[in-house]
C-alpha atoms as a PDB file:
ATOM      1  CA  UNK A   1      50.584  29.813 -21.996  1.00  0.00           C
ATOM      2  CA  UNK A   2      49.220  26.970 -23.837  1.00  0.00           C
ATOM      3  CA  UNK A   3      47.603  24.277 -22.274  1.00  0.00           C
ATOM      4  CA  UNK A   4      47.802  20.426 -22.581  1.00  0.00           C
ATOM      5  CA  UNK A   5      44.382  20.176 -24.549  1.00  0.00           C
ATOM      6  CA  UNK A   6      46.052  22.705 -27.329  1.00  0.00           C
ATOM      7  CA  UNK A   7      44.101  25.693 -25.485  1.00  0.00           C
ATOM      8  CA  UNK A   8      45.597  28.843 -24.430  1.00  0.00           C
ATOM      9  CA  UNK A   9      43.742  29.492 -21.650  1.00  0.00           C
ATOM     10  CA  UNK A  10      46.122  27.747 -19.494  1.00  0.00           C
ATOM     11  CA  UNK A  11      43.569  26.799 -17.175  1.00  0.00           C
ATOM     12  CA  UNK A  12      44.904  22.871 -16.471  1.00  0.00           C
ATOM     13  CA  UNK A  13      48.438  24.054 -16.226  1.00  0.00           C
ATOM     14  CA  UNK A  14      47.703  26.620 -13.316  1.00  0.00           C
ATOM     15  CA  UNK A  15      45.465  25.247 -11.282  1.00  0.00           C
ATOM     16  CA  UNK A  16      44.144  21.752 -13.516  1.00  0.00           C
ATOM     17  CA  UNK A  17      40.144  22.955 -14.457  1.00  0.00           C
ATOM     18  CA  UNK A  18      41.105  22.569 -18.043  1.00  0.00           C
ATOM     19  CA  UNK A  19      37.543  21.059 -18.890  1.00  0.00           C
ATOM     20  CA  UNK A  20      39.197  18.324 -21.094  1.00  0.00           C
ATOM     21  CA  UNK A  21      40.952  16.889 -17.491  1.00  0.00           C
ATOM     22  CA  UNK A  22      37.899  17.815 -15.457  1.00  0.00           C
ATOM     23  CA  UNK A  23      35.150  15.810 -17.676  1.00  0.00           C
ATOM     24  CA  UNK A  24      37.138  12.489 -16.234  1.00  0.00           C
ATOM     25  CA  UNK A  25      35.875  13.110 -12.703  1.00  0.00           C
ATOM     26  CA  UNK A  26      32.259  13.999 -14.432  1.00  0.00           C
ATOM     27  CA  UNK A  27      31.155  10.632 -16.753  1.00  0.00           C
ATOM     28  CA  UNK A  28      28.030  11.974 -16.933  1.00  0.00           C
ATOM     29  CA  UNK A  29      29.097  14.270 -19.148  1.00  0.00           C
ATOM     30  CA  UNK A  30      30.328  12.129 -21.473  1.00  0.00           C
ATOM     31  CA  UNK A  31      28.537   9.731 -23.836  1.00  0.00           C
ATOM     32  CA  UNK A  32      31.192   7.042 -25.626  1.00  0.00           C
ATOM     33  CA  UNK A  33      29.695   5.976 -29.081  1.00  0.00           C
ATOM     34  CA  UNK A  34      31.028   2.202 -27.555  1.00  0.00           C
ATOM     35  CA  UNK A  35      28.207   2.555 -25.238  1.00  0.00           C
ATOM     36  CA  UNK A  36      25.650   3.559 -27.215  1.00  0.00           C
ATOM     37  CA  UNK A  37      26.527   0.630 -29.867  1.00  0.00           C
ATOM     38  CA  UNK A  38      26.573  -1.529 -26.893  1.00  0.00           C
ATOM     39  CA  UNK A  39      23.637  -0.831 -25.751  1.00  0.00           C
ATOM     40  CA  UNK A  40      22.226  -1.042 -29.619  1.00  0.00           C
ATOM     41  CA  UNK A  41      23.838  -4.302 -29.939  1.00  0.00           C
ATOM     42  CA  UNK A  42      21.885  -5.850 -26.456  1.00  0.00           C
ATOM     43  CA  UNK A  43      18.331  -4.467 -27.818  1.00  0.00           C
ATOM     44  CA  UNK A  44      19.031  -5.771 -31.157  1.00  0.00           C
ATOM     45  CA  UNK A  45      19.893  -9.418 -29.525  1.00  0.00           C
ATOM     46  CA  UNK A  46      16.829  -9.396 -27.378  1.00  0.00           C
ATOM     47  CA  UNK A  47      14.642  -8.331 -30.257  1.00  0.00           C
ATOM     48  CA  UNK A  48      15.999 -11.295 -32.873  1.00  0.00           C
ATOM     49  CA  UNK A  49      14.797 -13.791 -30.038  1.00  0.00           C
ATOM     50  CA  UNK A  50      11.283 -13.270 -30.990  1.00  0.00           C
ATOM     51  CA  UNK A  51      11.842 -12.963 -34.565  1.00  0.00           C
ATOM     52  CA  UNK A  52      13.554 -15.850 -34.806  1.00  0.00           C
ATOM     53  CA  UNK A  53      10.963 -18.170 -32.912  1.00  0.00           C
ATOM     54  CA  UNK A  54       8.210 -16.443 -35.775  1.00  0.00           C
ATOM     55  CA  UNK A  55       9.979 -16.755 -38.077  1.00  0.00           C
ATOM     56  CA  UNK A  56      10.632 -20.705 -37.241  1.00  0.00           C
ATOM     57  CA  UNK A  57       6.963 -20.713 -36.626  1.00  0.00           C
ATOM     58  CA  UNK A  58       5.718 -19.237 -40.179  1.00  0.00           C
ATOM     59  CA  UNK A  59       8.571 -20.590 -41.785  1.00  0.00           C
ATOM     60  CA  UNK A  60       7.591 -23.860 -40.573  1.00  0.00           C
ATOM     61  CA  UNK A  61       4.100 -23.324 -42.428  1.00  0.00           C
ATOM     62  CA  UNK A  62       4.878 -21.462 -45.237  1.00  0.00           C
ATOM     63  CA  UNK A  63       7.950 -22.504 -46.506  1.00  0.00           C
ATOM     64  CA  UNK A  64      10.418 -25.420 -47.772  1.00  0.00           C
ATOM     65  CA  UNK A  65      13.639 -23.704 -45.599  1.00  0.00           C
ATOM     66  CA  UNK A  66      12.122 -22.990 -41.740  1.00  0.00           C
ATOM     67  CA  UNK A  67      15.753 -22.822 -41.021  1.00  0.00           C
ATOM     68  CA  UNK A  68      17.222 -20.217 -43.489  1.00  0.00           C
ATOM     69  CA  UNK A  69      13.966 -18.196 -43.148  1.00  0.00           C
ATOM     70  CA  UNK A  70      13.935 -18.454 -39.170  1.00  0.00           C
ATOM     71  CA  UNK A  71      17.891 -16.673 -39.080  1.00  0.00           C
ATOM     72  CA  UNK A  72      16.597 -14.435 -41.890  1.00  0.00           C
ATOM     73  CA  UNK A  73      13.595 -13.352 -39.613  1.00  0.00           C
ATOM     74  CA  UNK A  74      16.184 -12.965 -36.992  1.00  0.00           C
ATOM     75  CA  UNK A  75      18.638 -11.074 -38.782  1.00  0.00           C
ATOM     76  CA  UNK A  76      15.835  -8.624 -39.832  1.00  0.00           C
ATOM     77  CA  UNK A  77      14.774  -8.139 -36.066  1.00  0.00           C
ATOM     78  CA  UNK A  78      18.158  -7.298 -34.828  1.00  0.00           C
ATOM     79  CA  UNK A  79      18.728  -5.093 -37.281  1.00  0.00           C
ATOM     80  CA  UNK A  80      15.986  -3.592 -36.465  1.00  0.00           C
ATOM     81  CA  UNK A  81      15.631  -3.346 -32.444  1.00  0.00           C
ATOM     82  CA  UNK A  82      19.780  -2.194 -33.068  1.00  0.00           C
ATOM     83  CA  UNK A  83      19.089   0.790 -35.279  1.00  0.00           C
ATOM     84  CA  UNK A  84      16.209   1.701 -33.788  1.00  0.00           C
ATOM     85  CA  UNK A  85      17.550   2.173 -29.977  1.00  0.00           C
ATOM     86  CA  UNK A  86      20.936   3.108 -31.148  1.00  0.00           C
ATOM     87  CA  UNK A  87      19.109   6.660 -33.323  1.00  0.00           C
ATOM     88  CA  UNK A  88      17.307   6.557 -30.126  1.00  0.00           C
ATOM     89  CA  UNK A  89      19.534   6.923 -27.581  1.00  0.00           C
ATOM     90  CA  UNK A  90      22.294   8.930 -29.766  1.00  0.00           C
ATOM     91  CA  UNK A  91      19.307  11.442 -29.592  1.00  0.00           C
ATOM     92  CA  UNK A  92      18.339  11.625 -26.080  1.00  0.00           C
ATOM     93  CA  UNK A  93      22.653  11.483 -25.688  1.00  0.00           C
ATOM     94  CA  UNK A  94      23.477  14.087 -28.450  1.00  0.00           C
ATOM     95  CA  UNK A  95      25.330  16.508 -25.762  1.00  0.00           C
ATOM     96  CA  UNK A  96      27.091  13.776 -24.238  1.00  0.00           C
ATOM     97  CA  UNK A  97      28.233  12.325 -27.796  1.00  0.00           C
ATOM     98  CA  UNK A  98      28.907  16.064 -28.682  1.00  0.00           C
ATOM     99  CA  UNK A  99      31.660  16.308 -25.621  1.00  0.00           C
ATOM    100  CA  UNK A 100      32.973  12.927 -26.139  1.00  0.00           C
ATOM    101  CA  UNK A 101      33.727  13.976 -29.602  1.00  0.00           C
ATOM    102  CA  UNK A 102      35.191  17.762 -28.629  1.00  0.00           C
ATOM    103  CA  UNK A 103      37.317  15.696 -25.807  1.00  0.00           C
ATOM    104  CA  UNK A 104      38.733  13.539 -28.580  1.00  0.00           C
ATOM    105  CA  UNK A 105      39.765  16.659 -30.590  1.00  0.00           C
ATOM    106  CA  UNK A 106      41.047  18.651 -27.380  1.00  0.00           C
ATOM    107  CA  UNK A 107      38.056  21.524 -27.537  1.00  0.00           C
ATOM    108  CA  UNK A 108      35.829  23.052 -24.719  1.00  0.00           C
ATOM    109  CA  UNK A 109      33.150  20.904 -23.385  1.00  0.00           C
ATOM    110  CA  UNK A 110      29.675  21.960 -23.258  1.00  0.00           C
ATOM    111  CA  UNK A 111      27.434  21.796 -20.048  1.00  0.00           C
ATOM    112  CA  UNK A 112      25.080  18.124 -20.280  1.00  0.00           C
ATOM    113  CA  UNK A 113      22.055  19.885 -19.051  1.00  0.00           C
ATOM    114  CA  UNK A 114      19.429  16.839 -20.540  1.00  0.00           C
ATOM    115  CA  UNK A 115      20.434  14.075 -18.338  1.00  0.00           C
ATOM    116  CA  UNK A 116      16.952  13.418 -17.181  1.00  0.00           C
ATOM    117  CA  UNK A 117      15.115  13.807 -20.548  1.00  0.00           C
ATOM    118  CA  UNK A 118      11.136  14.726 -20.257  1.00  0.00           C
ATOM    119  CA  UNK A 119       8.554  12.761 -22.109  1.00  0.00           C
ATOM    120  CA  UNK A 120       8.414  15.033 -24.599  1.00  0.00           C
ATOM    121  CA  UNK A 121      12.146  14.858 -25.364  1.00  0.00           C
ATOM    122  CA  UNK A 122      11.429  10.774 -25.277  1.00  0.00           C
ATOM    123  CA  UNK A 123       8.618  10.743 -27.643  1.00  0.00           C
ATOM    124  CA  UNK A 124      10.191  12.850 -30.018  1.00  0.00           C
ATOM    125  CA  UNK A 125      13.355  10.406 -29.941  1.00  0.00           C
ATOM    126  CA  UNK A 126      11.234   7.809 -30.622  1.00  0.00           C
ATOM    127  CA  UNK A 127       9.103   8.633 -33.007  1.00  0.00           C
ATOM    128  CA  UNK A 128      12.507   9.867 -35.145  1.00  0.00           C
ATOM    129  CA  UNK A 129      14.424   6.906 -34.555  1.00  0.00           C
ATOM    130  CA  UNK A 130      10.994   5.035 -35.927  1.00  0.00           C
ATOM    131  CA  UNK A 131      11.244   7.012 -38.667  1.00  0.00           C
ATOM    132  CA  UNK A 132      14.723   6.623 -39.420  1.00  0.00           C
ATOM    133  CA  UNK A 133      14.713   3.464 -38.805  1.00  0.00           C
ATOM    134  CA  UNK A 134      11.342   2.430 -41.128  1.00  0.00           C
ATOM    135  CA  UNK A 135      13.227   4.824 -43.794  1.00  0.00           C
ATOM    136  CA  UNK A 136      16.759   2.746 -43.724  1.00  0.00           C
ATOM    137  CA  UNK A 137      15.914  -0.918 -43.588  1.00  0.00           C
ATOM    138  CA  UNK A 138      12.602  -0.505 -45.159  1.00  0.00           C
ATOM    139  CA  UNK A 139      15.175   1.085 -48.411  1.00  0.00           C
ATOM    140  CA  UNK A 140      18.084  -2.037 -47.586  1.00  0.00           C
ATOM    141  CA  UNK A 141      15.184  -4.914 -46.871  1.00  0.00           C
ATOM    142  CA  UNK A 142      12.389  -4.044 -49.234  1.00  0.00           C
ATOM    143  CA  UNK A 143      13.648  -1.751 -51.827  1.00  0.00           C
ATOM    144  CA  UNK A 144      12.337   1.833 -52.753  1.00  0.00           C
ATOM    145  CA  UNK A 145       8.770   1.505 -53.360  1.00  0.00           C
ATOM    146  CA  UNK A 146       8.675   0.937 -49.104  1.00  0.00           C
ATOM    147  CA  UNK A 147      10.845   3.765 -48.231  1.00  0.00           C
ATOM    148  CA  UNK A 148       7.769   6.094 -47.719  1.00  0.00           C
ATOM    149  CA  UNK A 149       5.243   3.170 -46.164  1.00  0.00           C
ATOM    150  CA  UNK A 150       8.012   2.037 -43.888  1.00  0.00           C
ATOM    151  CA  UNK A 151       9.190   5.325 -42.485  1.00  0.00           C
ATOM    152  CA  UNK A 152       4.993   6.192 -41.900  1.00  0.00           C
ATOM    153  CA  UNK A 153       4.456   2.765 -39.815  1.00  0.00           C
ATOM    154  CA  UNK A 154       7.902   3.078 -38.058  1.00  0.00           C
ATOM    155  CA  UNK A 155       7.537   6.383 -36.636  1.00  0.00           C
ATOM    156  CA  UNK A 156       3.765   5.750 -35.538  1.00  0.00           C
ATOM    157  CA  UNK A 157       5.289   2.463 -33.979  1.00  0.00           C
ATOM    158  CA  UNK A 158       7.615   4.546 -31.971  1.00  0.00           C
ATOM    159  CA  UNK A 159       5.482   7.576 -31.386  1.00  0.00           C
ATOM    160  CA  UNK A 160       2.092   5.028 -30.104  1.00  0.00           C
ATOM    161  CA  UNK A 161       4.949   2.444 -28.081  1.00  0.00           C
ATOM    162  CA  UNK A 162       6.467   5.586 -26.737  1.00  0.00           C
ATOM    163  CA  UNK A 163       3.549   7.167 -25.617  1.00  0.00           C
ATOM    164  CA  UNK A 164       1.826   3.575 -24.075  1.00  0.00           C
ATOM    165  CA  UNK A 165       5.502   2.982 -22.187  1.00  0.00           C
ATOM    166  CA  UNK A 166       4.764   6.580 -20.835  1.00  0.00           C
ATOM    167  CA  UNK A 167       1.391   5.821 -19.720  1.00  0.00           C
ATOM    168  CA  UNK A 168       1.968   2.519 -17.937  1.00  0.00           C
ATOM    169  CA  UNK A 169       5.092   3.736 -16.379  1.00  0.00           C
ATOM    170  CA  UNK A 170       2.890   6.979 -14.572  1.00  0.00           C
ATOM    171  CA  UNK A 171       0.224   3.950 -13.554  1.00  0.00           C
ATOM    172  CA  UNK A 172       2.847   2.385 -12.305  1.00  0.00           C
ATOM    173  CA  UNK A 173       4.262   4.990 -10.383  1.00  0.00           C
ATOM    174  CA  UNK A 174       0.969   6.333  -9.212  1.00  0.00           C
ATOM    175  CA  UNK A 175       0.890   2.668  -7.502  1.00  0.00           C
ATOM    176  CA  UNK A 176       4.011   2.808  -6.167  1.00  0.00           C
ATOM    177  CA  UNK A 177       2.547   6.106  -4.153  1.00  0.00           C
ATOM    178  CA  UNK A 178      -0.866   4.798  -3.124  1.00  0.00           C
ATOM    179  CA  UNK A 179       1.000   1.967  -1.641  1.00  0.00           C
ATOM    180  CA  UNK A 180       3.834   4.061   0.190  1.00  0.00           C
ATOM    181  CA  UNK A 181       1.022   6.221   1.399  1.00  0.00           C
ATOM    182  CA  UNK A 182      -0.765   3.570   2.723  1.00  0.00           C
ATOM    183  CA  UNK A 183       2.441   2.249   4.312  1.00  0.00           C
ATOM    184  CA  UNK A 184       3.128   5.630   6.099  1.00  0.00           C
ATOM    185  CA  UNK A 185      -0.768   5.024   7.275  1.00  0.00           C
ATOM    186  CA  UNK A 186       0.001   1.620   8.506  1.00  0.00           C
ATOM    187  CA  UNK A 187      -3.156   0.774   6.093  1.00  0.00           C
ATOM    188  CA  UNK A 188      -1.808  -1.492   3.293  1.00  0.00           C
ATOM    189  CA  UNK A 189      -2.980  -4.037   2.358  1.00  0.00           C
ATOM    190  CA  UNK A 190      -1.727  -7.272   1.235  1.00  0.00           C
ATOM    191  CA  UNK A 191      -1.482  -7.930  -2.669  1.00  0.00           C
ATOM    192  CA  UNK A 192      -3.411 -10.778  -3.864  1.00  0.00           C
ATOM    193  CA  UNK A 193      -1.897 -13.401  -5.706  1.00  0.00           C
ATOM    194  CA  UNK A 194      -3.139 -14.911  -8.683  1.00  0.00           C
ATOM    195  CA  UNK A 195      -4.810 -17.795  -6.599  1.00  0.00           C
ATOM    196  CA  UNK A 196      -6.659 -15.253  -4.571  1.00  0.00           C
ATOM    197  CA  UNK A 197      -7.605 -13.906  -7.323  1.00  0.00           C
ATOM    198  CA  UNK A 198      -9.414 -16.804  -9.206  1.00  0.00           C
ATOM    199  CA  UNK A 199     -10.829 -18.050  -5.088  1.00  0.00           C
ATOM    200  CA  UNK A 200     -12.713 -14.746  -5.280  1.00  0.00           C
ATOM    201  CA  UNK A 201     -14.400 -15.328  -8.785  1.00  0.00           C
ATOM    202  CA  UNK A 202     -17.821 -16.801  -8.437  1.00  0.00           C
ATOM    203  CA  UNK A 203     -16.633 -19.782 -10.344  1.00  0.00           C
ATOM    204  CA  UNK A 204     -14.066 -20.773  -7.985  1.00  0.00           C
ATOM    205  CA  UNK A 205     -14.835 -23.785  -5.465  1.00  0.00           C
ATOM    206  CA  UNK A 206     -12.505 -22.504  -2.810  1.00  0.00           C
ATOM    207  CA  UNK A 207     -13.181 -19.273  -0.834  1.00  0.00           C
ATOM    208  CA  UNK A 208     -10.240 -16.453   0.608  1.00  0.00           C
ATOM    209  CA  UNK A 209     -11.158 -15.597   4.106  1.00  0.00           C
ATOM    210  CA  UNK A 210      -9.420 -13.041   6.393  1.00  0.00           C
ATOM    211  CA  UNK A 211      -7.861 -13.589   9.689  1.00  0.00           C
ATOM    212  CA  UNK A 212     -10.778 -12.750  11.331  1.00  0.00           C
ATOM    213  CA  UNK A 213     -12.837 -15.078   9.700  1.00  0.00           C
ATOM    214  CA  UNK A 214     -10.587 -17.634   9.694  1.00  0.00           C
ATOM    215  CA  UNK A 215     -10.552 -17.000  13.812  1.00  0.00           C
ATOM    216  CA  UNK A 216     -14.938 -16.817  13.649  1.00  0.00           C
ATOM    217  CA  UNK A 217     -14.946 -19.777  11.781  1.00  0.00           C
ATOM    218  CA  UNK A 218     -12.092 -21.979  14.114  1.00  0.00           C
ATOM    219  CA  UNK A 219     -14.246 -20.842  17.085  1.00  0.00           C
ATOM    220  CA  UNK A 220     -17.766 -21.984  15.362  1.00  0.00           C
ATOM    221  CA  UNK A 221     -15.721 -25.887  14.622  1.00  0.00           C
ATOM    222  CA  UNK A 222     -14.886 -25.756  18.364  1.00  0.00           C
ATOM    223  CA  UNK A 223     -18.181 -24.686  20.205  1.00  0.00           C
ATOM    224  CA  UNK A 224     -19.702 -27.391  17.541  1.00  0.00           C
ATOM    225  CA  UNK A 225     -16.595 -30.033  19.091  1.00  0.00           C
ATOM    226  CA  UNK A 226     -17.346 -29.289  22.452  1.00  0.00           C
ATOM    227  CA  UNK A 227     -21.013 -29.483  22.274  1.00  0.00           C
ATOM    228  CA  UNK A 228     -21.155 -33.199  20.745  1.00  0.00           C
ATOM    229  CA  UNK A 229     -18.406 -33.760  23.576  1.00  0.00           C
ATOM    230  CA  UNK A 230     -20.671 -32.672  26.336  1.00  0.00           C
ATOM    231  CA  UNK A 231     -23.507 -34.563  24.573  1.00  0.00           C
ATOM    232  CA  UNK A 232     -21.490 -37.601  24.150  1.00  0.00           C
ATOM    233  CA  UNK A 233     -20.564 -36.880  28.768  1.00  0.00           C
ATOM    234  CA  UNK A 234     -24.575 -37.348  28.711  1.00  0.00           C
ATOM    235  CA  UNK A 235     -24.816 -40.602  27.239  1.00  0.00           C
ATOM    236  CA  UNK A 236     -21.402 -42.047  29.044  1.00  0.00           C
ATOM    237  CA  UNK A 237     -23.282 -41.034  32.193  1.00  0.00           C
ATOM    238  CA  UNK A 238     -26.801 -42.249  31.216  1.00  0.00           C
ATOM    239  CA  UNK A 239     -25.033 -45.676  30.394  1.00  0.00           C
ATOM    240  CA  UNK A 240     -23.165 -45.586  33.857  1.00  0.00           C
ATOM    241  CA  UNK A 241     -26.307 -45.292  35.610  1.00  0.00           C
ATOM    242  CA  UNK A 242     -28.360 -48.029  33.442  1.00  0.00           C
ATOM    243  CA  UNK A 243     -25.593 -50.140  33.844  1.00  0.00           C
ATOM    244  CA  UNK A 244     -26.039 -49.479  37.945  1.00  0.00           C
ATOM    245  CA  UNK A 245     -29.352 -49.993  38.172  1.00  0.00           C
ATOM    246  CA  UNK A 246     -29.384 -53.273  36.057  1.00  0.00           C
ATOM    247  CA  UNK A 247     -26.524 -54.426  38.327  1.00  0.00           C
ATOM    248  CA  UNK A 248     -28.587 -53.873  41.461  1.00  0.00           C
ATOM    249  CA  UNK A 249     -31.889 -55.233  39.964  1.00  0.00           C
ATOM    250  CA  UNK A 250     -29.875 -58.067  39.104  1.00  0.00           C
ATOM    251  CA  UNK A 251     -28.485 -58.625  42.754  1.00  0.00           C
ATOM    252  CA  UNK A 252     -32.087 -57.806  44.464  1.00  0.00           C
ATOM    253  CA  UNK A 253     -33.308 -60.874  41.757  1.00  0.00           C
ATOM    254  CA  UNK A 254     -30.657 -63.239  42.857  1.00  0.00           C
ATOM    255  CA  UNK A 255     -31.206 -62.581  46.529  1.00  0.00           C
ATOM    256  CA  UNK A 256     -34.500 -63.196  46.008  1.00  0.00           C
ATOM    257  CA  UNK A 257     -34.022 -66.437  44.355  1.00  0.00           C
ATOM    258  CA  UNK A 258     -32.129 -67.368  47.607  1.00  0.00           C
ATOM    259  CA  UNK A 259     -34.534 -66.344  49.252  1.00  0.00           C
ATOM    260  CA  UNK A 260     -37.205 -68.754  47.772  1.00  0.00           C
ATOM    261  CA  UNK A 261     -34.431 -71.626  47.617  1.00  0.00           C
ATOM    262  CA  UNK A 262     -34.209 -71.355  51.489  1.00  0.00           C
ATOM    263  CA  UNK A 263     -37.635 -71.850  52.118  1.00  0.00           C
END
């Protein structure tokens, strides 16, 4: 019996596990060239942003046309941040591009086993789709005599960027550990901001103090508040009992002068 993908195994007409039906309840399986030029098409745009600001900037120096030169720069850029990821992640995608293209023609599809690629499988991408990449524009930009330079820089680009994204991302990571760790612990601590940061250099005029010395020092101000209060009782209550005394040697003087006006 022949089946609906041109197969005679007649697997989707008895009980529907013809894999041609099946890979629509499994995308993963299945790379679309749509979204790997998509994907192309965003690097490429985010790339020509810088390249066009340099090349307004030098353009602005170095030439009579900032303009033309600046959307040349940018061109040149998309071109190639587009080529670049798009070799890229056709590589790393190869089996899902492979089943998209043997669902197309009605044939088998193969199990996508490199979903998660390893770094290995990453830098190797990368450093090809450098190459590739230094090899095709470097012939369509520059013309044959920087085939050979361009596809040399362009694959050590994307073997050393590879391998420093690789790096920072296990930093990272190992970070992102510590810090659950210390969570779990009920030990973290709080990040420091950049203003914490430059009140902790020695050249800073402010200080960062921790709750408990923010309590030490709020309890130092008050002893010091009540201590020129209590002083300040002293001299209220030294005045009161000046100002008693000079009323009663005031009254003793008067009665006196009575006294002496009497006799």
């Amino acid at each position: 019996m022949e089946s609906v993908c041109g197969s005679r195994c007649g697997l989707c007409v008895v009980c529907g596990l013809c894999p041609a039906m099946t890979a629509q309840h499994h995308p993963d399986q299945l790379t679309h060239p749509r979204e790997v030029a998509w994907q192309a098409a965003l690097l490429g745009g985010a790339a020509a942003i810088p390249g066009t600001a340099f090349g307004a900037f030098y353009g602005t120096l170095r030439t009579q046309t900032p303009v033309l030169f600046s959307i040349i720069s940018g061109a040149q850029w998309f071109a190639i941040g587009a080529t670049f990821w798009g070799i890229r992640t056709s590589m790393l995608n190869h089996a899902g591009l492979l089943n998209w293209w043997n669902l197309t023609r009605g044939a088998p599809l193969h199990p996508h086993y490199h979903l998660n690629p390893s770094p290995s499988d990453k830098v190797r991408a990368s450093t090809v789709a450098g190459a590739l990449t230094g090899f095709s524009l470097g012939f369509l930009f520059r013309g044959p005599r920087n085939v050979i330079p361009g596809t040399i820089m362009f694959g050590l680009f994307g073997w050393t960027g590879q391998h420093g994204y690789d790096y920072l991302d296990a930093r990272n990571s190992r970070g992102l550990r510590a810090k659950a760790e210390l969570r779990e612990m009920g030990e973290e601590k709080p990040k420091a901001n950049f203003m914490h940061k430059f009140a902790k250099s020695k050249w800073s005029p402010m200080s960062v103090l921790s709750d408990e010395e923010y309590e030490n020092m709020m309890q130092e101000k008050l002893l010091r508040v009540e201590a020129e209060i209590a002083l300040i009782d002293d001299r209220i209550e030294a005045f009161r009992k000046k100002a008693v005394e000079m009323e009663t040697q005031r009254k003793t003087e008067k009665v006196q002068e009575l006294a002496q006006m009497q006799k």
